[in-house]
PDB file of N, CA and C in Angstrom:
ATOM      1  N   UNK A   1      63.635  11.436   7.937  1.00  0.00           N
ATOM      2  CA  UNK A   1      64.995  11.932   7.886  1.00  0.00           C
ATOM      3  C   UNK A   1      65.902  10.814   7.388  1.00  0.00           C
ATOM      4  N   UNK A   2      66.344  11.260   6.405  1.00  0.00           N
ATOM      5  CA  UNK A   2      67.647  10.254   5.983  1.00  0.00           C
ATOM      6  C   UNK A   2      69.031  10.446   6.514  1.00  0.00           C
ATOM      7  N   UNK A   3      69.016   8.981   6.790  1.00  0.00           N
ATOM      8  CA  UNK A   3      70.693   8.607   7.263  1.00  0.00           C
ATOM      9  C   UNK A   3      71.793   8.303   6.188  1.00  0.00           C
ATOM     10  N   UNK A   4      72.771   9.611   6.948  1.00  0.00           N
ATOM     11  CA  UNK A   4      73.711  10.038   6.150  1.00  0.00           C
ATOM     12  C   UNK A   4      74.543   8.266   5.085  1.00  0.00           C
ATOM     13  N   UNK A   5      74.410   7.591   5.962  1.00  0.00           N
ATOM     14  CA  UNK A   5      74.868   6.157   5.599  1.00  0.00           C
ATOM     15  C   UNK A   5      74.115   5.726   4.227  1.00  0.00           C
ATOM     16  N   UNK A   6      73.042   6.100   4.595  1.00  0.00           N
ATOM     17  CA  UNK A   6      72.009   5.466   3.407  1.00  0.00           C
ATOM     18  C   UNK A   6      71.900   6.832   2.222  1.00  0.00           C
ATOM     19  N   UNK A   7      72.602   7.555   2.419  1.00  0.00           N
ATOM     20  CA  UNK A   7      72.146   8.734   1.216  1.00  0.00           C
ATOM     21  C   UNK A   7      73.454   8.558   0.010  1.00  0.00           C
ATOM     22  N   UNK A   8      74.201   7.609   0.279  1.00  0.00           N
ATOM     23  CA  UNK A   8      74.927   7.275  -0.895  1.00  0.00           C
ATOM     24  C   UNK A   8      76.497   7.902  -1.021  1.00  0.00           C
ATOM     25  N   UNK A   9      76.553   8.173   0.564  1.00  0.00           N
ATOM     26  CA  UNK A   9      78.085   8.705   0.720  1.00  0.00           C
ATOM     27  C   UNK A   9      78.729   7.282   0.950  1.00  0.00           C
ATOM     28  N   UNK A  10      79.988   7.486   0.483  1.00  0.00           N
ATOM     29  CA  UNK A  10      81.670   6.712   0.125  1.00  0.00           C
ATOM     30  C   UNK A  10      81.500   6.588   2.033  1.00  0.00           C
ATOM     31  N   UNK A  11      81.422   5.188   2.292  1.00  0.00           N
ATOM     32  CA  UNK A  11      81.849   4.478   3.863  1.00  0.00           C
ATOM     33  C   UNK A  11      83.496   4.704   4.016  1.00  0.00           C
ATOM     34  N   UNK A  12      83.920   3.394   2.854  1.00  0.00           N
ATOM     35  CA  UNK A  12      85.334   3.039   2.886  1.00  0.00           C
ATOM     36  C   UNK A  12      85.735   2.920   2.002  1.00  0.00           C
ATOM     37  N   UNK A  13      87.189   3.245   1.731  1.00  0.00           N
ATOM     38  CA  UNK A  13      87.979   2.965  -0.061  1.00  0.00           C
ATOM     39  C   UNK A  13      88.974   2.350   0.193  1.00  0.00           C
ATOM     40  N   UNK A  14      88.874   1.515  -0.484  1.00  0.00           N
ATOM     41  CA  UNK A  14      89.988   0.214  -0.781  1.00  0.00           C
ATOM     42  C   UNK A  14      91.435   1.326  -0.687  1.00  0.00           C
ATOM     43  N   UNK A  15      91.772   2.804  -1.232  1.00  0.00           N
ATOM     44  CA  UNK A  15      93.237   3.493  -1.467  1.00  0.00           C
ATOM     45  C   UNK A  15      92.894   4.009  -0.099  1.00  0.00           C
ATOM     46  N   UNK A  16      92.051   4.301   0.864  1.00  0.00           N
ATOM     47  CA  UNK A  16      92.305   5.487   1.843  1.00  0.00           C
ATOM     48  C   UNK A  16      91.725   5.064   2.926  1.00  0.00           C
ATOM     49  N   UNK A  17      90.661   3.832   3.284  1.00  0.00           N
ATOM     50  CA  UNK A  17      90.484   3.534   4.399  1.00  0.00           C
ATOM     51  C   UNK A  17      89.350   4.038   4.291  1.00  0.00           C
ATOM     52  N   UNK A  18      89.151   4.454   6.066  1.00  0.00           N
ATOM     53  CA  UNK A  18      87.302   4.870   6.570  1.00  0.00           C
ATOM     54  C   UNK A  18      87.372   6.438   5.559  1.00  0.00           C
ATOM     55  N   UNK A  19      86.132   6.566   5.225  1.00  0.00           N
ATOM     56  CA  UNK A  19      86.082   8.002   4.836  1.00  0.00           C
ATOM     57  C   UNK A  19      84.892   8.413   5.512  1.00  0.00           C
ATOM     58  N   UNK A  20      84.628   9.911   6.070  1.00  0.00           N
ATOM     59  CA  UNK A  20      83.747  10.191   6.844  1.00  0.00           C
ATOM     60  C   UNK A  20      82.505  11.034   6.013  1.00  0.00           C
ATOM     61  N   UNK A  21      81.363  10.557   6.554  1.00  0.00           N
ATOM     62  CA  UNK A  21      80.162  10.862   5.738  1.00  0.00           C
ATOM     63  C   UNK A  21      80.044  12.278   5.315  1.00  0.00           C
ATOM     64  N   UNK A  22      80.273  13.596   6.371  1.00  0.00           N
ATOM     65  CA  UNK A  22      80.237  14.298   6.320  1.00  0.00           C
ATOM     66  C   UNK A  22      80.947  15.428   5.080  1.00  0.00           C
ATOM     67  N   UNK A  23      82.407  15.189   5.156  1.00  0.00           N
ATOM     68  CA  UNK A  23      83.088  15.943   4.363  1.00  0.00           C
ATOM     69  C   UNK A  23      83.508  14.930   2.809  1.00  0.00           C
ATOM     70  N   UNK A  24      82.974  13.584   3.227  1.00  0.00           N
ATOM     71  CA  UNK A  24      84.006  12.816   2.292  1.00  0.00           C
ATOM     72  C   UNK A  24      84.835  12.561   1.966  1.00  0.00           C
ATOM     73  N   UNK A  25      86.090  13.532   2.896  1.00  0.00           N
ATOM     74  CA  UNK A  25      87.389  12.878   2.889  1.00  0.00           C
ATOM     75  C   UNK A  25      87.910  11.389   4.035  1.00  0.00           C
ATOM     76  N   UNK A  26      89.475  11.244   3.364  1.00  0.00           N
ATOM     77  CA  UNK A  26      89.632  10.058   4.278  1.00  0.00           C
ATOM     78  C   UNK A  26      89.653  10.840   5.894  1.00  0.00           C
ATOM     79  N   UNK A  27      89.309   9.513   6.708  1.00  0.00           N
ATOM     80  CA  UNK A  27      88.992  10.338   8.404  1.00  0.00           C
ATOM     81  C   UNK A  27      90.534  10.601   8.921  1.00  0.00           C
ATOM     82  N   UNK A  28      91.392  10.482   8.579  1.00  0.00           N
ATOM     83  CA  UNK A  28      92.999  11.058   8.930  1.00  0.00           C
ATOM     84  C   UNK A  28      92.704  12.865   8.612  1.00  0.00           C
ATOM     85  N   UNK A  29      92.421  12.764   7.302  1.00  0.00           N
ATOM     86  CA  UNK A  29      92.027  14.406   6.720  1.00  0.00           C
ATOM     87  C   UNK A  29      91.261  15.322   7.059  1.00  0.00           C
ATOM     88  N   UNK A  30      90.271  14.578   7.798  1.00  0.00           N
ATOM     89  CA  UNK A  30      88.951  15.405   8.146  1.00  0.00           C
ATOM     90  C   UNK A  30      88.635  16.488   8.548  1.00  0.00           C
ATOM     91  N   UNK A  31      87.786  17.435   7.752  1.00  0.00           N
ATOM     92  CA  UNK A  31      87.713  18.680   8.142  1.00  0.00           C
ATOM     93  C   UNK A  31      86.578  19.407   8.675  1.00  0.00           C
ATOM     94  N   UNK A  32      85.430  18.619   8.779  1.00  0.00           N
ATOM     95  CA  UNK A  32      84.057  19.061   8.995  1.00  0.00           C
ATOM     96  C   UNK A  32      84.100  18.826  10.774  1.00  0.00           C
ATOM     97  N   UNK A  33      85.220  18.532  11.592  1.00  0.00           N
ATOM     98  CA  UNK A  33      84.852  18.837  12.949  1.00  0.00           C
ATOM     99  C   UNK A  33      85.827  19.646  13.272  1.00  0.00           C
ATOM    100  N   UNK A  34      86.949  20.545  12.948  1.00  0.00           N
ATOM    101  CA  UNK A  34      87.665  21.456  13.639  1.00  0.00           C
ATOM    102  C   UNK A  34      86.582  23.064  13.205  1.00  0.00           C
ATOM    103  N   UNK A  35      87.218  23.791  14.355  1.00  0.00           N
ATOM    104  CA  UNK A  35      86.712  24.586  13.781  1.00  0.00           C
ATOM    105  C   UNK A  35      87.648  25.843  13.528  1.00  0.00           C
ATOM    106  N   UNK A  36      87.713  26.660  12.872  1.00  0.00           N
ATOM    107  CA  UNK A  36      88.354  27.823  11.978  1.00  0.00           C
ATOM    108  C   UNK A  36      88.908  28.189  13.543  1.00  0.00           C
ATOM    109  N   UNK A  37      90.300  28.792  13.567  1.00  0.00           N
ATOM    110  CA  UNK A  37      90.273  30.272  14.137  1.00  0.00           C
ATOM    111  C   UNK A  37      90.243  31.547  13.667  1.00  0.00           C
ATOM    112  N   UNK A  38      89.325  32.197  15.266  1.00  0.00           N
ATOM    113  CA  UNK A  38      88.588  33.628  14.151  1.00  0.00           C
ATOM    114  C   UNK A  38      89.779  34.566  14.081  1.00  0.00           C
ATOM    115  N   UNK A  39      89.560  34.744  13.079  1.00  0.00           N
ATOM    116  CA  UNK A  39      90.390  36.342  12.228  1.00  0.00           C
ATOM    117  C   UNK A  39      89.583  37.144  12.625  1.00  0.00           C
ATOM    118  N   UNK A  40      90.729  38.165  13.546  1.00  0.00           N
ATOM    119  CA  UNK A  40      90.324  39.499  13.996  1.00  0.00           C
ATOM    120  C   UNK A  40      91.591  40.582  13.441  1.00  0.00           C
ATOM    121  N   UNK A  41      91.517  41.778  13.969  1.00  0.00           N
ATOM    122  CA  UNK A  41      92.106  42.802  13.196  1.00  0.00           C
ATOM    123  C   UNK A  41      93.465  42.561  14.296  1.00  0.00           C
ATOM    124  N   UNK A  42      93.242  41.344  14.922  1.00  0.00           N
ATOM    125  CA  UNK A  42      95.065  41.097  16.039  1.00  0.00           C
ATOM    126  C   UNK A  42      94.917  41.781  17.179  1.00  0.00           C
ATOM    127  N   UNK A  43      93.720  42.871  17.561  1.00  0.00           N
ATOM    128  CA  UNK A  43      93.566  43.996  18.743  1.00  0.00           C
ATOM    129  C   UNK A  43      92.702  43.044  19.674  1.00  0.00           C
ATOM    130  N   UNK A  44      93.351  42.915  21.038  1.00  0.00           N
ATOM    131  CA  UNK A  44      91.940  42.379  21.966  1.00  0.00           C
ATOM    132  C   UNK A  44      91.345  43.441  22.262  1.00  0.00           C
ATOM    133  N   UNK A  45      90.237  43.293  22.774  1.00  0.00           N
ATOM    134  CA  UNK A  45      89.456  44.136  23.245  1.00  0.00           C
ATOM    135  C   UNK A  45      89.146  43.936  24.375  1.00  0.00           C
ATOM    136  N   UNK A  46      88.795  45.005  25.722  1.00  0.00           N
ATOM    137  CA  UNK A  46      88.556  44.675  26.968  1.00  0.00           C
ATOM    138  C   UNK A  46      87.572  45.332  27.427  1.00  0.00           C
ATOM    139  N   UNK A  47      86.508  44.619  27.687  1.00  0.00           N
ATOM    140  CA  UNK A  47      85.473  45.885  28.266  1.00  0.00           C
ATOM    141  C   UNK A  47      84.401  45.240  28.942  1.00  0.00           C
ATOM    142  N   UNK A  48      83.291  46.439  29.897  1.00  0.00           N
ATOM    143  CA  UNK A  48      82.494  45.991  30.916  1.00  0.00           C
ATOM    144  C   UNK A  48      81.239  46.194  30.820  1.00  0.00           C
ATOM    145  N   UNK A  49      80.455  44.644  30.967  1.00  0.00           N
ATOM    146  CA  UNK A  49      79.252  44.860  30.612  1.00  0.00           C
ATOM    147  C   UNK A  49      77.797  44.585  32.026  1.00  0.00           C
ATOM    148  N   UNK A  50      77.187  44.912  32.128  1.00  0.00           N
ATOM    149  CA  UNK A  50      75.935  44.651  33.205  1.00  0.00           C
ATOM    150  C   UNK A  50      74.743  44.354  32.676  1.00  0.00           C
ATOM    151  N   UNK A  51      74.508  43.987  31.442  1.00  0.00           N
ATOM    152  CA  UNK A  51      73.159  43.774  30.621  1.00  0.00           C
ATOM    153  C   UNK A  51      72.709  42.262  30.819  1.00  0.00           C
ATOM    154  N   UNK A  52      71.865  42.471  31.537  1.00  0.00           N
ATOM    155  CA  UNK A  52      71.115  40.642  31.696  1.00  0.00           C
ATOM    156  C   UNK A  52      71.458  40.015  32.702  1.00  0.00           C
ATOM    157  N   UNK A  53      72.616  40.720  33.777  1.00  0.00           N
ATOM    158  CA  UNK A  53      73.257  39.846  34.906  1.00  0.00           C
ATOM    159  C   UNK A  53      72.947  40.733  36.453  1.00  0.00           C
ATOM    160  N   UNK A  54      71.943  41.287  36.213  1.00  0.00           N
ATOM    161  CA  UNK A  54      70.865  41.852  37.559  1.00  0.00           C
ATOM    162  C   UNK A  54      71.967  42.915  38.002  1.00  0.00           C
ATOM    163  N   UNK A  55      72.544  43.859  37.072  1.00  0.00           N
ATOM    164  CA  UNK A  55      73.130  44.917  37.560  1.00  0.00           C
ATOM    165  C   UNK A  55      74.596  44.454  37.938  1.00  0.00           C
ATOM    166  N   UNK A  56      74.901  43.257  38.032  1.00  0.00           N
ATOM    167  CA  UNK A  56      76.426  42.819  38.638  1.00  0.00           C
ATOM    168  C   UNK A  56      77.184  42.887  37.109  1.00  0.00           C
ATOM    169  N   UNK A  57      78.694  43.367  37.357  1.00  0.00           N
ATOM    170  CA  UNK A  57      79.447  43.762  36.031  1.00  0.00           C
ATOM    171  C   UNK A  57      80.457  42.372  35.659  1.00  0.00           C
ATOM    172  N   UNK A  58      80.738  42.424  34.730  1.00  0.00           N
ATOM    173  CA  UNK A  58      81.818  40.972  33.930  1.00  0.00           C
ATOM    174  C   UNK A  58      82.389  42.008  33.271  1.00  0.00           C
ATOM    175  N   UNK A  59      83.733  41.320  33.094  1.00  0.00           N
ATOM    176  CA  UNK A  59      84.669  41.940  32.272  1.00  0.00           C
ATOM    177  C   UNK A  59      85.059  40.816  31.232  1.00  0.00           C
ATOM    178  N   UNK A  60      84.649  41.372  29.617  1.00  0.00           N
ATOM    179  CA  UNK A  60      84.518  40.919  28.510  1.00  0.00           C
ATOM    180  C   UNK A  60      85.796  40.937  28.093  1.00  0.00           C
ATOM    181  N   UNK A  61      86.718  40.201  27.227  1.00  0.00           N
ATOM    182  CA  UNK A  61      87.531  39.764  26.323  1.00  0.00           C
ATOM    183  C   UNK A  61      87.434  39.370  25.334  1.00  0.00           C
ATOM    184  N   UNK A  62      87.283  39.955  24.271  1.00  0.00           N
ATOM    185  CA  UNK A  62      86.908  39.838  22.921  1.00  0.00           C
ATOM    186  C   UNK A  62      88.297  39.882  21.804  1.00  0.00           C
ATOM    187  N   UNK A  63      88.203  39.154  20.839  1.00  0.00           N
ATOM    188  CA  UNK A  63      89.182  39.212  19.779  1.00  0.00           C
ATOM    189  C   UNK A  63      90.506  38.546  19.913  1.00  0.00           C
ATOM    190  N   UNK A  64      90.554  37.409  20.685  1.00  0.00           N
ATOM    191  CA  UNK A  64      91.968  37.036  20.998  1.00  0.00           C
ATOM    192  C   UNK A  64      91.672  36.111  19.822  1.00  0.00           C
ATOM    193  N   UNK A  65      92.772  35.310  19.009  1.00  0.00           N
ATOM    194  CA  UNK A  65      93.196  34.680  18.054  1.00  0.00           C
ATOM    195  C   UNK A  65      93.322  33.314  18.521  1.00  0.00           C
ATOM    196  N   UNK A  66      92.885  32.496  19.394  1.00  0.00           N
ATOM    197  CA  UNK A  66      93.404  31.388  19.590  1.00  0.00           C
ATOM    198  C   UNK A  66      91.805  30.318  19.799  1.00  0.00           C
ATOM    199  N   UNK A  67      92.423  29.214  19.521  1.00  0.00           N
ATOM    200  CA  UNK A  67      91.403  28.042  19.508  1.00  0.00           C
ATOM    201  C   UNK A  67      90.380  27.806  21.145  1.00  0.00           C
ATOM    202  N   UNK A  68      90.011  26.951  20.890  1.00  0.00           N
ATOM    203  CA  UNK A  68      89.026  27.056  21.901  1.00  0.00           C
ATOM    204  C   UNK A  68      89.961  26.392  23.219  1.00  0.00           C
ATOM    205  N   UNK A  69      90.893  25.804  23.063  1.00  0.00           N
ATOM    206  CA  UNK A  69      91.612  25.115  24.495  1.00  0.00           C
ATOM    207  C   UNK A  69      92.439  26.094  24.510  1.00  0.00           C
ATOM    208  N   UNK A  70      93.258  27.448  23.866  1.00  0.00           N
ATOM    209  CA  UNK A  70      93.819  28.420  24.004  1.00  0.00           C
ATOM    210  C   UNK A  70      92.843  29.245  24.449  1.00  0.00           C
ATOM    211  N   UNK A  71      91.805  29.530  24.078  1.00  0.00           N
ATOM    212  CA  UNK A  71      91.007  30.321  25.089  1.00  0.00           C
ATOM    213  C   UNK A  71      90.626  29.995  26.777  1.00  0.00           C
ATOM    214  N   UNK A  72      90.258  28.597  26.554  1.00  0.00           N
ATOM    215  CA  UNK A  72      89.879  28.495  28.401  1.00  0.00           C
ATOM    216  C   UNK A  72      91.260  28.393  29.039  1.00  0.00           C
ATOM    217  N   UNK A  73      92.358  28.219  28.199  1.00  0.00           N
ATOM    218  CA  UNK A  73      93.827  28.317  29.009  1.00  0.00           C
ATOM    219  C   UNK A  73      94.414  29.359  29.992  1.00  0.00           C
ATOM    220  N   UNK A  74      93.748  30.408  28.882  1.00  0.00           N
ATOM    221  CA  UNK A  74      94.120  31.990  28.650  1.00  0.00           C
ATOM    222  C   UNK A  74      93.063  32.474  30.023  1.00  0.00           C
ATOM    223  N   UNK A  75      91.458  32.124  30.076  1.00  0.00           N
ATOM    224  CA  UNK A  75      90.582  32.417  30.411  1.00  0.00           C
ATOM    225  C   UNK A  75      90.805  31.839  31.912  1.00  0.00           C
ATOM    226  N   UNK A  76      91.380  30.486  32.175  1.00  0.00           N
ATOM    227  CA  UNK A  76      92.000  29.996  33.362  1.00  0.00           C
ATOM    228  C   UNK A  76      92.822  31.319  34.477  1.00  0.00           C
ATOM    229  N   UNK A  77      94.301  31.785  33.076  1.00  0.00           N
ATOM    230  CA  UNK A  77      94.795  32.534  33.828  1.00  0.00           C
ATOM    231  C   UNK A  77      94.422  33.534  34.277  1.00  0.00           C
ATOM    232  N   UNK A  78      93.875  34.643  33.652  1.00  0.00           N
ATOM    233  CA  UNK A  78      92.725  35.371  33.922  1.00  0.00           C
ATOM    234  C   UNK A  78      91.931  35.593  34.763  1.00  0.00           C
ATOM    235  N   UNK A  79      91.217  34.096  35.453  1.00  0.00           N
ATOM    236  CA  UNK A  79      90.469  34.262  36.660  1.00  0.00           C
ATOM    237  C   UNK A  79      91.569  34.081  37.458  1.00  0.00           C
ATOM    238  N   UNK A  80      92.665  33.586  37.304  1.00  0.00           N
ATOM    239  CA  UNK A  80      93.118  33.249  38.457  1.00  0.00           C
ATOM    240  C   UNK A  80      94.366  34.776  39.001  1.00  0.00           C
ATOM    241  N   UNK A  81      94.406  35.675  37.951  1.00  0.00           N
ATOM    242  CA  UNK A  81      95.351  36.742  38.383  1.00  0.00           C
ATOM    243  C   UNK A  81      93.985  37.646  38.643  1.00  0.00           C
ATOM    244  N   UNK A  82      93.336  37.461  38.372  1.00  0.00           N
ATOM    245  CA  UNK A  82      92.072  38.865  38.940  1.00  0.00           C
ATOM    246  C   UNK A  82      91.461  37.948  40.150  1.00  0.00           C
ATOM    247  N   UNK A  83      91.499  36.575  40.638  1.00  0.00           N
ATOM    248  CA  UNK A  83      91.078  35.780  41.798  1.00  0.00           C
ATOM    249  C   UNK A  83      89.853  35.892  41.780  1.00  0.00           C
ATOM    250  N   UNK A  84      89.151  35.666  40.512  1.00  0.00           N
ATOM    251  CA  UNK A  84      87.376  35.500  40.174  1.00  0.00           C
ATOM    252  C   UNK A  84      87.231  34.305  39.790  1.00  0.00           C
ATOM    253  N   UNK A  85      85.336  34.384  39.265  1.00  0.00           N
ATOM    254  CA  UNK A  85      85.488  33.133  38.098  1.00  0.00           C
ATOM    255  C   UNK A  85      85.107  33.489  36.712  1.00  0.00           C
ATOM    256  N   UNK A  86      84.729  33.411  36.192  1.00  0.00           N
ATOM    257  CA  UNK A  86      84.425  33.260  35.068  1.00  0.00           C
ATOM    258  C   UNK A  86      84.260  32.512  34.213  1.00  0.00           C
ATOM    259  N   UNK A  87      84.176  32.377  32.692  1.00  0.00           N
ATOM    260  CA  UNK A  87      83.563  31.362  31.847  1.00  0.00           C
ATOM    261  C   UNK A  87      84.377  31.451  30.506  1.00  0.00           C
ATOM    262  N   UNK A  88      84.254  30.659  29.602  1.00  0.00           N
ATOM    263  CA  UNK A  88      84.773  30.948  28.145  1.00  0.00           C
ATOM    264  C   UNK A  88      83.453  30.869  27.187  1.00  0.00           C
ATOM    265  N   UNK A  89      82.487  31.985  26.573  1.00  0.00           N
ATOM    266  CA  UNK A  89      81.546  31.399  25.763  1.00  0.00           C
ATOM    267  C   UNK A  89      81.636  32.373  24.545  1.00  0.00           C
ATOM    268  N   UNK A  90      81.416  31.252  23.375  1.00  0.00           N
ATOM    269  CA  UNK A  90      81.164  32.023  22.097  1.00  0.00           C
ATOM    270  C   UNK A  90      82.373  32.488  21.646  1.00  0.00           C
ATOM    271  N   UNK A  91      83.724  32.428  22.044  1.00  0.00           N
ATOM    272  CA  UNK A  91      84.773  33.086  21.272  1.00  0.00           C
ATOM    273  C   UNK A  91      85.330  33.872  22.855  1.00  0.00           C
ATOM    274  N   UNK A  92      84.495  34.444  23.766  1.00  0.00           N
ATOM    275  CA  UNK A  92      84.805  35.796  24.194  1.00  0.00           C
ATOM    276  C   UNK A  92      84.738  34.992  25.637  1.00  0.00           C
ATOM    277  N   UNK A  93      85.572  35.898  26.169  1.00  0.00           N
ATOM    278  CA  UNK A  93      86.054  35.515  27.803  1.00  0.00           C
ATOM    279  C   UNK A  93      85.637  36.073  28.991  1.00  0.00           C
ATOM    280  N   UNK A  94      84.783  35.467  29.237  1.00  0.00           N
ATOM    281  CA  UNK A  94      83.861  36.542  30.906  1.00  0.00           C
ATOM    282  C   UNK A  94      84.980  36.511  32.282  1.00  0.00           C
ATOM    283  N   UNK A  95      85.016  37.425  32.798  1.00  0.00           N
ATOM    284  CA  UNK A  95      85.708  37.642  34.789  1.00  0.00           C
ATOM    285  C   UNK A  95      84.734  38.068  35.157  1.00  0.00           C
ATOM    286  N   UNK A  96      84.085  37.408  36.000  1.00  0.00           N
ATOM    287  CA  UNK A  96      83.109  38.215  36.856  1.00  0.00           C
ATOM    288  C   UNK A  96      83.791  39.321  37.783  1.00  0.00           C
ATOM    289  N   UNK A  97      83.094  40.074  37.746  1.00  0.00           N
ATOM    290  CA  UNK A  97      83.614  41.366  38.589  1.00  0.00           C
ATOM    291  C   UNK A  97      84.228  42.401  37.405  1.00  0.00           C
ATOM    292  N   UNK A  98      84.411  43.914  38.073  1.00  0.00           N
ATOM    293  CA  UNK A  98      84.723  44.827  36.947  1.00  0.00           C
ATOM    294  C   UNK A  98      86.695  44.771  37.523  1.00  0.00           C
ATOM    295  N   UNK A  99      87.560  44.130  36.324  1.00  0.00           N
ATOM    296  CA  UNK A  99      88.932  43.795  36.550  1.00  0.00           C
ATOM    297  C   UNK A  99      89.217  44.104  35.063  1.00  0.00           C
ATOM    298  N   UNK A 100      89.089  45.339  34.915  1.00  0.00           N
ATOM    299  CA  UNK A 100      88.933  45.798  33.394  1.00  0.00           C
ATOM    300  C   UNK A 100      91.030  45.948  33.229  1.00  0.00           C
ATOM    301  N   UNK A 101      91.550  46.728  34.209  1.00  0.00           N
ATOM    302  CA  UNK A 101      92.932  47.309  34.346  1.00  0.00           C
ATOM    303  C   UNK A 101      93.566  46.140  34.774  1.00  0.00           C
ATOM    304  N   UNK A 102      93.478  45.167  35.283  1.00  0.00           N
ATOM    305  CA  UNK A 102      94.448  43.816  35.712  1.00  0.00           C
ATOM    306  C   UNK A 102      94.360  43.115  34.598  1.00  0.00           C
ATOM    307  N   UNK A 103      93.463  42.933  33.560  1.00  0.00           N
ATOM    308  CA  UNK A 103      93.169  42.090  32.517  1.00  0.00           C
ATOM    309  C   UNK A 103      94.149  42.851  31.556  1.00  0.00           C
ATOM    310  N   UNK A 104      94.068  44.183  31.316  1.00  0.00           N
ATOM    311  CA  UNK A 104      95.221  44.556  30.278  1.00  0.00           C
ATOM    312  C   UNK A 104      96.063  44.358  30.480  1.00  0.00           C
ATOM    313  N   UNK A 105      96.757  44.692  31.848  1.00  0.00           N
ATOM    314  CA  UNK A 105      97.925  44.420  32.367  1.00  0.00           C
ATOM    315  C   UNK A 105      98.575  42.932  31.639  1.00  0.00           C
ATOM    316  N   UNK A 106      97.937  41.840  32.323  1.00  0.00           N
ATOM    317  CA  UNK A 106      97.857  41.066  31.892  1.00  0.00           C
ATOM    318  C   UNK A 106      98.016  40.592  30.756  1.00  0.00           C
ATOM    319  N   UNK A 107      97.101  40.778  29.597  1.00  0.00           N
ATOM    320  CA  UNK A 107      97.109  40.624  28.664  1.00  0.00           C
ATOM    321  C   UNK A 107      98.538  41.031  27.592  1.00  0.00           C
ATOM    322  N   UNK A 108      98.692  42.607  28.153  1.00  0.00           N
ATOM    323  CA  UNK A 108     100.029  43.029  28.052  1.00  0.00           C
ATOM    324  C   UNK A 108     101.271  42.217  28.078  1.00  0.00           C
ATOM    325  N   UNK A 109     101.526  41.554  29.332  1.00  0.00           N
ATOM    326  CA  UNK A 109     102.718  41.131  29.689  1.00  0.00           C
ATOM    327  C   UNK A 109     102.836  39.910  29.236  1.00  0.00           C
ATOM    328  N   UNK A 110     101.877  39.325  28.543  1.00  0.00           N
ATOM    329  CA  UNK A 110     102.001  38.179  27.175  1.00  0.00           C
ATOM    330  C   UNK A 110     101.813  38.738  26.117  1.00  0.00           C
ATOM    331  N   UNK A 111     102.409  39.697  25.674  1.00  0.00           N
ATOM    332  CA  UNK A 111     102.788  40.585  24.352  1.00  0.00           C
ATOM    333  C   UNK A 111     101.420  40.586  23.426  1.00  0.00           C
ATOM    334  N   UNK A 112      99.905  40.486  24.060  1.00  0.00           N
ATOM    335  CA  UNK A 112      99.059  40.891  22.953  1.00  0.00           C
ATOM    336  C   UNK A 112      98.711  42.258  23.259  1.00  0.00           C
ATOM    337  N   UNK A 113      98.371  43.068  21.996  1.00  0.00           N
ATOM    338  CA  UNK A 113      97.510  44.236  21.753  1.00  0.00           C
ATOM    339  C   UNK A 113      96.647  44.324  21.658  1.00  0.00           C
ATOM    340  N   UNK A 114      96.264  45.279  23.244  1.00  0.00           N
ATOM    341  CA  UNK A 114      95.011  45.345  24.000  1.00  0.00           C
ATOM    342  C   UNK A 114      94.412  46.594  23.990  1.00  0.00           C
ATOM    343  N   UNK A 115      93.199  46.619  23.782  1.00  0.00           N
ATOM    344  CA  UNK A 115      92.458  48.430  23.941  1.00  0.00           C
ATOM    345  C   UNK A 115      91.463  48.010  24.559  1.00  0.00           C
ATOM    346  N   UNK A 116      91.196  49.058  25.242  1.00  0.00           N
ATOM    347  CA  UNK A 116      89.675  49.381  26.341  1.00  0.00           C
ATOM    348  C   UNK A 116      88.839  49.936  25.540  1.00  0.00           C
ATOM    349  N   UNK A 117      87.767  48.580  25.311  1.00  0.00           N
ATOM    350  CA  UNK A 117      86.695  49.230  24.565  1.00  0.00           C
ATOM    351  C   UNK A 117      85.203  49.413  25.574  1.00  0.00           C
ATOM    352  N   UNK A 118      84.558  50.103  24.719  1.00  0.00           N
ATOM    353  CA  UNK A 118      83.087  51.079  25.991  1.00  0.00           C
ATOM    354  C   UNK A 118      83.301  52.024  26.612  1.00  0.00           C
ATOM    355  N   UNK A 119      82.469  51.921  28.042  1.00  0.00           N
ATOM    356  CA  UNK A 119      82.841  53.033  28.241  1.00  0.00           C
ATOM    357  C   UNK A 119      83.838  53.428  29.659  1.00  0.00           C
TER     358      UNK A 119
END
């Protein structure tokens, strides 16, 4: 395996300083460690799932627009107005327990557009 150092990427430039192996821009610019926020159609989605968790239900949050420290922010308040726990993984926001109607609520009264998706 070759190291990125030794494969003939730009270290440092006399006009811009450190430049990082990865993207090759200067490391002020760098773009190869943020990551995108996802584009959704702007609708959260709220819904309840029991697949893989021995019959016990989570209430899913899918499609919110915000970065990953806006999600566990969001995901913070969340457990803490439904008084569960939960997790932030992959984009999407787990409550343990079925708190399908406090989560819209919720979600509501910080002006996003929310639908109950499933069943």
């Amino acid at each position: 395996m070759k190291n990125k150092l030794l494969s003939g990427g730009l270290v440092y430039s006399t006009e811009s300083g450190r430049m990082c192996p990865g993207c090759r821009q200067p490391v002020a610019q760098c773009t190869c460690g943020q990551k995108a926020i996802p584009q959704g159609d702007g609708t959260v989605r709220v819904s309840r799932e029991t697949k893989g968790r021995g019959g016990k239900a989570v209430t899913l949050v899918k499609g919110v627009a915000l970065d990953e420290a806006g999600l566990t922010a969001l995901g913070k308040q969340l457990k803490a107005a439904c008084g569960s726990g939960g997790t932030v993984k992959d984009g999407v926001i787990e409550i343990q327990g079925e708190h399908i109607e406090r989560v819209i609520a919720t979600l509501k009264a910080q002006g996003h557009s929310v639908k109950r998706s499933g069943g």
